[in-house]
Protein backbone atom coordinates (compact mmCIF):
# COMPACT_ATOMS: atom_id res chain seq x y z
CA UNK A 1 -10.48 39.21 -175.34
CA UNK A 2 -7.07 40.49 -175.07
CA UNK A 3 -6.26 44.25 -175.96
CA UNK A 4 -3.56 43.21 -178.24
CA UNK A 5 -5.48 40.93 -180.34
CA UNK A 6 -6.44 41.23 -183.45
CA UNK A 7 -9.81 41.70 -185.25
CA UNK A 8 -9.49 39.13 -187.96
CA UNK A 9 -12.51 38.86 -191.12
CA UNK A 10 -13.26 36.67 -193.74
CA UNK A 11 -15.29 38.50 -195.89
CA UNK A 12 -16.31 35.76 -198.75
CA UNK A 13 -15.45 32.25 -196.71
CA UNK A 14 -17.36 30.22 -198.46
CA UNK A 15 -15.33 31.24 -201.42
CA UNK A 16 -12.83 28.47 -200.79
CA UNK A 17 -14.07 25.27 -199.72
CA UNK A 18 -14.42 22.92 -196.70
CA UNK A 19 -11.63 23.99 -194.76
CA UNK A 20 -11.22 24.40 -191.16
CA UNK A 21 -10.06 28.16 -190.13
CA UNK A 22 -12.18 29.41 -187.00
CA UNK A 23 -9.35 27.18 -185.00
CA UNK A 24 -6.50 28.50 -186.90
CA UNK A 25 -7.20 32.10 -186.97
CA UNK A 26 -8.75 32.24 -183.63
CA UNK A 27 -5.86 32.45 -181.86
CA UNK A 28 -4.27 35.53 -183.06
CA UNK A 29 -7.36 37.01 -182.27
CA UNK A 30 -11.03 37.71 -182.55
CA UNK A 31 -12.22 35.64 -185.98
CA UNK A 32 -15.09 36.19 -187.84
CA UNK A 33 -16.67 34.58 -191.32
CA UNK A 34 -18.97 35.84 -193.13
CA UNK A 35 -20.09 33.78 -196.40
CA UNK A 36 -20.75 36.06 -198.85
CA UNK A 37 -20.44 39.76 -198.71
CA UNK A 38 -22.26 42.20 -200.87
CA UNK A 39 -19.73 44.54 -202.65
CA UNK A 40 -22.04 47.87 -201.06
CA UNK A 41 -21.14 46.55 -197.36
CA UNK A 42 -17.71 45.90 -197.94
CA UNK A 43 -16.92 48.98 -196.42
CA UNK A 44 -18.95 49.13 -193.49
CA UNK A 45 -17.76 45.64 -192.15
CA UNK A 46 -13.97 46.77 -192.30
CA UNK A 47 -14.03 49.74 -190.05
CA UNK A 48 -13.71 47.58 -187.07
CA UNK A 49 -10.98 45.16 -188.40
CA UNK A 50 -7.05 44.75 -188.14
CA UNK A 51 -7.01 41.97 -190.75
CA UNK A 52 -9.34 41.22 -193.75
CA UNK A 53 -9.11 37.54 -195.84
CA UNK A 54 -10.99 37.38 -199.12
CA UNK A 55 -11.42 35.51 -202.29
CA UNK A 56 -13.24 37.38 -204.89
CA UNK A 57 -14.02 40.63 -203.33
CA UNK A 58 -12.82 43.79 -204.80
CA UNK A 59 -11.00 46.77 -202.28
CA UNK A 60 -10.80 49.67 -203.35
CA UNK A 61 -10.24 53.36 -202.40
CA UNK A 62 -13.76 53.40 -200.87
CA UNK A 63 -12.77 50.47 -198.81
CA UNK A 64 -9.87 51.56 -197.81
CA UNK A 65 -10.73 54.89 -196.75
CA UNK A 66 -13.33 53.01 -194.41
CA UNK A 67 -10.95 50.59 -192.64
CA UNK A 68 -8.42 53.36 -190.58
CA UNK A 69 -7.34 49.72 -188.35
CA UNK A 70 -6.59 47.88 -191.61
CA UNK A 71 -3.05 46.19 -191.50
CA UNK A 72 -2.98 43.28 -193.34
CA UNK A 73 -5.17 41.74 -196.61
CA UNK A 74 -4.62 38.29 -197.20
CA UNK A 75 -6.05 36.88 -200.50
CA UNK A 76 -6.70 33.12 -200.86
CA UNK A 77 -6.40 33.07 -204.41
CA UNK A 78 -3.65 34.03 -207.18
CA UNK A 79 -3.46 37.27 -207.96
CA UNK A 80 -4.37 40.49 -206.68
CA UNK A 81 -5.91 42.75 -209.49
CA UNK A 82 -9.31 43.20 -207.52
CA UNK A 83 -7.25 45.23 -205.08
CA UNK A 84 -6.62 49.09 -205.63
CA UNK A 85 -2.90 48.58 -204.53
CA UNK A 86 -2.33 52.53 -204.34
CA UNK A 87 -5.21 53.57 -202.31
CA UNK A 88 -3.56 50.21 -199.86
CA UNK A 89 0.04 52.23 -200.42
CA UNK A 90 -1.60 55.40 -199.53
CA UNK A 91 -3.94 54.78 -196.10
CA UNK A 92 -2.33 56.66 -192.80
């Protein structure tokens, strides 16, 4: 894999539907699902990753403090009030 790629995970894929996204995401960089993530490992799995998708999961400053390569959160549902926008405001 290329240096400048990025670490890309879906943390609740199976959260929304049939649709194809290993091909789409894969090349902007390394791509990984995972179907259903249990709230006490949220943490742990972000550490490594530049990008984080979810559905339903809930960040918060516990997450965030875990994830010092976290850039980007891309929700795939309306709204965003199961993410702790100022602990996102406030990583380094």
């Amino acid at each position: 894999m290329e240096k400048n790629k990025v670490k890309i995970l879906f943390l609740d894929r199976n959260a929304v539907g049939p649709y194809e996204l290993k091909g789409i995401f894969s090349k902007y960089g390394e791509y990984t699902e995972l179907n259903l993530t249990n709230n006490d490992d949220i943490a742990s799995y972000l550490k490594d990753y530049d990008v984080v998708i979810l559905n339903r999961i809930r960040l918060g400053k516990k997450e965030f403090e875990k994830a010092p390569n976290l850039k980007l959160v891309l929700l795939t549902g309306t709204g965003y009030n199961h993410i702790d926008l100022v602990a996102a405001r406030n990583m380094e």
